[in-house]
Protein backbone atom coordinates (compact mmCIF):
# COMPACT_ATOMS: atom_id res chain seq x y z
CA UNK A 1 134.91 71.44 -162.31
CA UNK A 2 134.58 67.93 -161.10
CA UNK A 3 136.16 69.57 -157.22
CA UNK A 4 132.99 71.84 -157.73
CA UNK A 5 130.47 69.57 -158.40
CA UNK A 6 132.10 67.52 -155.37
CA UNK A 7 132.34 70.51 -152.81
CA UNK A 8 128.25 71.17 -153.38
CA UNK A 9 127.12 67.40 -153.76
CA UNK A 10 129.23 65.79 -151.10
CA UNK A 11 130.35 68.72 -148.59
CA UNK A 12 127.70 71.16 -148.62
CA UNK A 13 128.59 72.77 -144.82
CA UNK A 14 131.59 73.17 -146.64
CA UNK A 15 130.33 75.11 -149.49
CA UNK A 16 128.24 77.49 -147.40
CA UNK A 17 131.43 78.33 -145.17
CA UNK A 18 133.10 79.12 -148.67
CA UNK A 19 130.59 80.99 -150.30
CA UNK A 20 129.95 83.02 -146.81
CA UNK A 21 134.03 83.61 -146.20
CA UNK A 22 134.33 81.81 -143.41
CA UNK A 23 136.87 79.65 -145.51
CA UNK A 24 139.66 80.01 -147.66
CA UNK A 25 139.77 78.35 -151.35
CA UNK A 26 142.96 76.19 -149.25
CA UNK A 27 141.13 75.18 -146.29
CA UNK A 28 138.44 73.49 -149.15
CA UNK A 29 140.88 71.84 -151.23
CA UNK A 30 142.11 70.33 -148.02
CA UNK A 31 138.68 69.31 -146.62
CA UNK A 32 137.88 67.83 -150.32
CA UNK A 33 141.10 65.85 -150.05
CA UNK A 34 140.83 64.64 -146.87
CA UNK A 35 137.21 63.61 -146.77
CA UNK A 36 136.48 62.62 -150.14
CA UNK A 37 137.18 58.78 -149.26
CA UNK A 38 134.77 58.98 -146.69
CA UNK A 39 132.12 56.46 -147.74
CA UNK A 40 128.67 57.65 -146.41
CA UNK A 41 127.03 61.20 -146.13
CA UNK A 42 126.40 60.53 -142.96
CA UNK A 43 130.43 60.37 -142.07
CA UNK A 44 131.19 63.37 -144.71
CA UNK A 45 128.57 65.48 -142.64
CA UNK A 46 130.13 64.44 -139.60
CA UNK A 47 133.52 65.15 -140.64
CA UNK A 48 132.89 68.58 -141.86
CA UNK A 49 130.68 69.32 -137.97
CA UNK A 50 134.57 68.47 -136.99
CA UNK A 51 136.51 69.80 -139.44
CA UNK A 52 134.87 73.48 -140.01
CA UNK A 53 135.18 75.14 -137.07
CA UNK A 54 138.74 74.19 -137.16
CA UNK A 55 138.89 75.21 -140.37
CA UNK A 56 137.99 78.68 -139.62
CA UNK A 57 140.15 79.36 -137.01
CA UNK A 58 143.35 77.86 -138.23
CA UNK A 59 145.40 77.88 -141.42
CA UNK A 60 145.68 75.45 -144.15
CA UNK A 61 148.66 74.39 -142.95
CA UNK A 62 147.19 73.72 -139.53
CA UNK A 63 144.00 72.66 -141.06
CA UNK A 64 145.87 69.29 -143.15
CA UNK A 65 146.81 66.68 -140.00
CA UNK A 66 143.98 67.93 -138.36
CA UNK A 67 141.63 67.55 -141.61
CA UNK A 68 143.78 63.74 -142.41
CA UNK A 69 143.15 62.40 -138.72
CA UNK A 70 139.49 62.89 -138.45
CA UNK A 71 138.74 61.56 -142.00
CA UNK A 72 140.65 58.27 -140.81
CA UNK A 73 138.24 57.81 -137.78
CA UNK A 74 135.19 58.15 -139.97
CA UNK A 75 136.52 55.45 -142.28
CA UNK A 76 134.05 52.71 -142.57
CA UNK A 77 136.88 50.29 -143.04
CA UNK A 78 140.04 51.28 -140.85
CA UNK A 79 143.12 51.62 -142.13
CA UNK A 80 144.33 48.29 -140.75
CA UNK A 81 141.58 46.60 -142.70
CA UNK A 82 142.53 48.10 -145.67
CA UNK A 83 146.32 47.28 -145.17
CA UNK A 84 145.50 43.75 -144.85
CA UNK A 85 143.38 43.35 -148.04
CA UNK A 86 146.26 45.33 -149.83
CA UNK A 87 148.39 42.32 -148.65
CA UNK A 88 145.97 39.47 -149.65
């Protein structure tokens, strides 16, 4: 419940693609898990204009790094940031 509630609130390209076939109940579990610690809509909405067409033209498999990587770049704080304040 709570992945549905996420897939229509925060990733609502994403939805449509689903709900249309475009993409496959894997390729959303990956999207959800790769962009869901994106902090702003703004960078979610990006990420899925990335992430979709990909998305429909690969498998999940294919989709994951792909999916992982460009949820990193739209990171507010980069993963170096967030290594250091692990640290501290």
């Amino acid at each position: 419940m709570d992945d549905a509630v996420l897939l229509v609130t925060d990733f609502p390209q994403t939805a449509a693609a689903f709900y249309r076939g475009a993409v496959s109940h894997a390729h959303v579990r990956i999207i959800l898990a790769a962009g869901h610690a994106i902090e702003s809509a703004e960078g979610r909405a990006r990420f899925e204009s990335i992430v979709l067409p990909r998305a429909e033209a690969e498998s999940p498999n294919r989709l994951r790094p792909f999916a992982k990587q460009a949820a990193e770049r739209l990171r507010e704080v980069s993963f170096t940031e967030r290594h250091r304040e692990a640290r501290e």
